[in-house]
Protein backbone atom coordinates (compact mmCIF):
# COMPACT_ATOMS: atom_id res chain seq x y z
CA UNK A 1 116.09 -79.82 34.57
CA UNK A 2 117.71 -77.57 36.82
CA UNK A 3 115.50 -76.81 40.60
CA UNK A 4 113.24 -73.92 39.67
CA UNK A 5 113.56 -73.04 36.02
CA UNK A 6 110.24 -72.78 34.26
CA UNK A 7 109.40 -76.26 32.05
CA UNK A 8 109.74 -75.64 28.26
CA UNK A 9 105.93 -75.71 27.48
CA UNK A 10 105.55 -72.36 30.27
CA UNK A 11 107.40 -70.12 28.66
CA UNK A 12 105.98 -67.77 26.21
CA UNK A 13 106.74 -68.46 22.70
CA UNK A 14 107.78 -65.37 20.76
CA UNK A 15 105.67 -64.03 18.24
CA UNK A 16 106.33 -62.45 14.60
CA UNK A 17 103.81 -60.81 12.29
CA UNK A 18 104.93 -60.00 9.18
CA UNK A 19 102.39 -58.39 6.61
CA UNK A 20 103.54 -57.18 3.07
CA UNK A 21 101.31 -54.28 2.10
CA UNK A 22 99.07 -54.88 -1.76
CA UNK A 23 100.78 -58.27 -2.08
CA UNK A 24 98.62 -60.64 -4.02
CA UNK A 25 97.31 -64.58 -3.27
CA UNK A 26 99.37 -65.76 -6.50
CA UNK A 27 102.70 -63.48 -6.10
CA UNK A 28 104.49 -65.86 -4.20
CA UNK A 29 105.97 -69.05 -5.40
CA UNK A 30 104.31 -71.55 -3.21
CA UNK A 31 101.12 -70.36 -4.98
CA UNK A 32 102.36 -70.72 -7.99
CA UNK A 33 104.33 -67.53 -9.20
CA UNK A 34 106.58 -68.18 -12.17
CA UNK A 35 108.16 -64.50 -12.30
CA UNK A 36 108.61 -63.28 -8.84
CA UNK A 37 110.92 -65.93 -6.88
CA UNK A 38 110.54 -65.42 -3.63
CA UNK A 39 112.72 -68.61 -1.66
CA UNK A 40 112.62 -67.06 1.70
CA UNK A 41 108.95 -66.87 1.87
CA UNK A 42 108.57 -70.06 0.21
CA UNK A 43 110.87 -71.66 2.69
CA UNK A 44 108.66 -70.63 5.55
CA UNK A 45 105.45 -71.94 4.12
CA UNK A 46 107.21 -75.09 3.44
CA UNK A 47 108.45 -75.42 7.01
CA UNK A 48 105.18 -74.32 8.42
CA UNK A 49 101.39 -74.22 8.30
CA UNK A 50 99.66 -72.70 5.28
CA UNK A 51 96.20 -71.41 5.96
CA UNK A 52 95.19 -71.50 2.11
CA UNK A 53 91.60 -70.54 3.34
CA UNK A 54 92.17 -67.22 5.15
CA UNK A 55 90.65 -64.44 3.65
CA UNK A 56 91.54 -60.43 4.55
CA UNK A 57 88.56 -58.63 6.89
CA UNK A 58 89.03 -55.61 4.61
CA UNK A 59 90.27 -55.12 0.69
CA UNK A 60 92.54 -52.33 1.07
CA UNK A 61 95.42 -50.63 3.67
CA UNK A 62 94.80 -49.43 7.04
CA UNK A 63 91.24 -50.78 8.11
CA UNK A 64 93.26 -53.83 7.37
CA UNK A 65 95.63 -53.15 9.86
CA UNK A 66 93.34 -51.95 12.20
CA UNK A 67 91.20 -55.16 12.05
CA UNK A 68 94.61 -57.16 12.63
CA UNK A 69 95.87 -55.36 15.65
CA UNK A 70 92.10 -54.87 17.10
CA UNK A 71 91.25 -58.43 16.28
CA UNK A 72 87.91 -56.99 15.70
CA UNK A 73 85.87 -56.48 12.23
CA UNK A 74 86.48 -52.71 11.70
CA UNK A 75 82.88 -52.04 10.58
CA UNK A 76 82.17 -52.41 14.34
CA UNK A 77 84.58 -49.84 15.30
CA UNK A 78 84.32 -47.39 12.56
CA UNK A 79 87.56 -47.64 10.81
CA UNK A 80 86.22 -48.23 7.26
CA UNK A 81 88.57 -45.82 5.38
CA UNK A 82 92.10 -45.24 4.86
CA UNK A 83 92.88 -42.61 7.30
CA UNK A 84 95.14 -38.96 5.49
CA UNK A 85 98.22 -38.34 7.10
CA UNK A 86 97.09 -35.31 9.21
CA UNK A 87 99.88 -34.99 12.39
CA UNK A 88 97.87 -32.41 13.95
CA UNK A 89 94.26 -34.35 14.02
CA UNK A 90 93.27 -36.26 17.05
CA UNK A 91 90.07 -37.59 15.73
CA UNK A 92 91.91 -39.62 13.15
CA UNK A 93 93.36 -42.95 13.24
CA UNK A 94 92.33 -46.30 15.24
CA UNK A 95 89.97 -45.44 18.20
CA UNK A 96 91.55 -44.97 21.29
CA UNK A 97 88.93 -47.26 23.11
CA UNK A 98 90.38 -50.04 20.88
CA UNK A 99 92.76 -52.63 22.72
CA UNK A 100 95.66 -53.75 20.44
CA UNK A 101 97.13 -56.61 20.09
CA UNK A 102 100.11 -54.94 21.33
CA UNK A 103 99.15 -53.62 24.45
CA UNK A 104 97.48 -57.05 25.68
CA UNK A 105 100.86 -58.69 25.24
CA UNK A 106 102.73 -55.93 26.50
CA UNK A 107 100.77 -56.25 29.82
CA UNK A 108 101.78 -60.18 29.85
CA UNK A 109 105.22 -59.28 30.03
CA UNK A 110 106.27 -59.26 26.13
CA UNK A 111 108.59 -56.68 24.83
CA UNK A 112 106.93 -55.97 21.46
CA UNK A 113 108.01 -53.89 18.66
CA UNK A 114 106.43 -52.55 15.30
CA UNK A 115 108.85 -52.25 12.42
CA UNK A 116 107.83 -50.65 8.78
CA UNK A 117 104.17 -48.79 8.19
CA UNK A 118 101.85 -47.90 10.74
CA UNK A 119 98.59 -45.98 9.27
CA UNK A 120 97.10 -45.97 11.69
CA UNK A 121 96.88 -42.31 12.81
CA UNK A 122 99.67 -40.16 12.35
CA UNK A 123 98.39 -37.55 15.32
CA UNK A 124 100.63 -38.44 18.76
CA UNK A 125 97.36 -39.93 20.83
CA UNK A 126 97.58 -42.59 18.01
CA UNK A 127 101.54 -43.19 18.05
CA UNK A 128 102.45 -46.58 18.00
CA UNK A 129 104.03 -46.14 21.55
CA UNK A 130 101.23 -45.08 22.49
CA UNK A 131 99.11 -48.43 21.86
CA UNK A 132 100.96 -50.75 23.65
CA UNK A 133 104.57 -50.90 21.28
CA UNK A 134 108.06 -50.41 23.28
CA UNK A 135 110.01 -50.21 20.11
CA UNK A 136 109.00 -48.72 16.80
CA UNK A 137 111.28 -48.15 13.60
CA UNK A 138 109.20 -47.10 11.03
CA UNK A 139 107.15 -44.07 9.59
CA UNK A 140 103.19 -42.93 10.44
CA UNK A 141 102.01 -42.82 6.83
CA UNK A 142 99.67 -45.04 4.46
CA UNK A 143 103.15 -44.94 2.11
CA UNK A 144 106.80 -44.24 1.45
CA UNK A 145 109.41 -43.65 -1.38
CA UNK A 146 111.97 -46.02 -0.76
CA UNK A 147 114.65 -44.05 -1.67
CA UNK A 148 114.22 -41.31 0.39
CA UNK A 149 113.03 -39.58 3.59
CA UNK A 150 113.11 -36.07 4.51
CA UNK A 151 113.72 -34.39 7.60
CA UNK A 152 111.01 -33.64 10.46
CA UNK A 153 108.44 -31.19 9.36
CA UNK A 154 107.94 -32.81 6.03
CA UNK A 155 104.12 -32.51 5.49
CA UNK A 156 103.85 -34.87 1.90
CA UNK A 157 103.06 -38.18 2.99
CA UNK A 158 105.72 -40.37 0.86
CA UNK A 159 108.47 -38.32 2.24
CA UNK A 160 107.75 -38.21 6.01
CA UNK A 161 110.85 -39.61 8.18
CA UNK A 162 111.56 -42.14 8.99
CA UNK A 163 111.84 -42.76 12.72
CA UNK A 164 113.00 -44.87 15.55
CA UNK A 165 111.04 -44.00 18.95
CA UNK A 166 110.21 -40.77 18.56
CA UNK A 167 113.06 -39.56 16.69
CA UNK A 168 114.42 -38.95 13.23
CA UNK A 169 116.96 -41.26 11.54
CA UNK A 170 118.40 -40.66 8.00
CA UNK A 171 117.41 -43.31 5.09
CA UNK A 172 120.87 -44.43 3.58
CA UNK A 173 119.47 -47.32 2.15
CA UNK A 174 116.59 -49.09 0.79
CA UNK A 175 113.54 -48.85 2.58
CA UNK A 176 113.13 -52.91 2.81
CA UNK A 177 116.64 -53.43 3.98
CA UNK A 178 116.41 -50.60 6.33
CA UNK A 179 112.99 -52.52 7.65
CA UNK A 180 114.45 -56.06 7.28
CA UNK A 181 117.73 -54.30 9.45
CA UNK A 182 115.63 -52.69 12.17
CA UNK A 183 113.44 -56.36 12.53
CA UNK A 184 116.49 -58.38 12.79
CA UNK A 185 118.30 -55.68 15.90
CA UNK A 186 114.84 -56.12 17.32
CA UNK A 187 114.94 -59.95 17.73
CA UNK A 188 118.79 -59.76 18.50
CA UNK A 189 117.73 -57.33 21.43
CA UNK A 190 115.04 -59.17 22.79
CA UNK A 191 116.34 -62.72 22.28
CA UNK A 192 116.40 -63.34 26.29
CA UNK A 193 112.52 -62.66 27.01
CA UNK A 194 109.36 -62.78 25.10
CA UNK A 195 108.87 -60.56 21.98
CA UNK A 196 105.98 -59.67 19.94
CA UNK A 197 107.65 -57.80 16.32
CA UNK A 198 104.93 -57.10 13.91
CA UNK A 199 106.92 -56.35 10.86
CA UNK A 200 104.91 -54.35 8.32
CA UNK A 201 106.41 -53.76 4.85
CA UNK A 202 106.00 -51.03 2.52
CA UNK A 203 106.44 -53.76 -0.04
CA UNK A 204 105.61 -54.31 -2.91
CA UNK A 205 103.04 -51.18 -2.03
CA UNK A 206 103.54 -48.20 -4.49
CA UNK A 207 105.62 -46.51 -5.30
CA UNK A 208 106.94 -48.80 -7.56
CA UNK A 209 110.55 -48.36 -7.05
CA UNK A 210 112.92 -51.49 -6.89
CA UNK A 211 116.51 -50.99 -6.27
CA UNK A 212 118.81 -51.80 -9.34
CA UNK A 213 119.81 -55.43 -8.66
């Protein structure tokens, strides 16, 4: 190896979360799912490690999420319910005093990046940059039409923009490509250091809305 560069095994392996929102155990193929293929996903759990075992900390949305990023039960924080989308309330969404995920790899020198649905407090104290992610493409909501996205201001939760760091960016296409889009510049981006991209769907979360094909 060339004087001085790091061996292999001391660099930092890159990291990607990806978490589909309502998805259940059997609705992928490599659990047995007749009607839904789904190649990509069975592809990965093919080529990988399938924890057949794991079981979620909480059964529905954002304490969920919270328990992921916290990597803490959330009945020991308080974050037992799914937070409303209230912009203007600091006293709801994850607890500030809560370390994420994303800010203890952030301070080992990872770029890291949330893509899709935070829920997680929609208030700016709670804003994903805020708690420890340099890149977020996504909305602040517990949902989203995939179709469409109105323009800052919009106070019904489906139809709250869409937004990449702090600022607006029109929907042209369907939300999942849009996400899957965002995910992939993220990686391209990053590809020289160490990345963390927790990639959290909307999908197949209502509303039920797939595109025609």
């Amino acid at each position: 190896r060339t004087l001085g560069a790091a061996p292999a095994a001391a660099r930092k392996p890159n990291i990607i979360v990806i978490l589909t929102d309502d998805m259940g155990y059997a609705d992928v193929g490599f659990n047995g799912c007749k009607d839904i293929p789904t190649p990509n996903i069975d592809k990965l759990a093919a080529q990988g490690v399938r924890f057949t075992s794991g079981l979620v900390s909480h059964p529905f949305c954002s304490p969920t999420r919270a328990g992921l990023l916290a990597g803490r039960y959330q009945q020991r924080f308080g974050h037992e319910s799914n937070p409303t989308y209230l912009p203007k309330d600091e006293t709801v969404g994850l607890p500030l005093d809560q370390v994420t995920l994303a800010q203890v790899l952030h301070g080992a020198g990872y770029a890291t990046g949330l893509v899709g649905k935070w829920h997680l407090g929609a208030a700016p104290p709670f804003h994903p940059l805020r708690r420890g992610f340099t890149d977020f493409f996504g909305f602040l909501g517990g949902g989203h039409d995939y179709f469409k996205a109105s323009p800052a201001g919009e106070v019904r939760e489906y139809f709250i923009p869409v937004e990449h760091n702090g600022q607006t960016v029109p929907l042209t296409e369907y939300l999942t490509d849009a996400l899957s889009r965002a995910a992939e510049a993220f990686v391209r981006q990053n590809a020289a250091k160490p990345f963390f991209l927790y990639l959290a769907y909307n999908a197949p979360h209502f509303p039920i809305e797939p595109p025609a094909e």
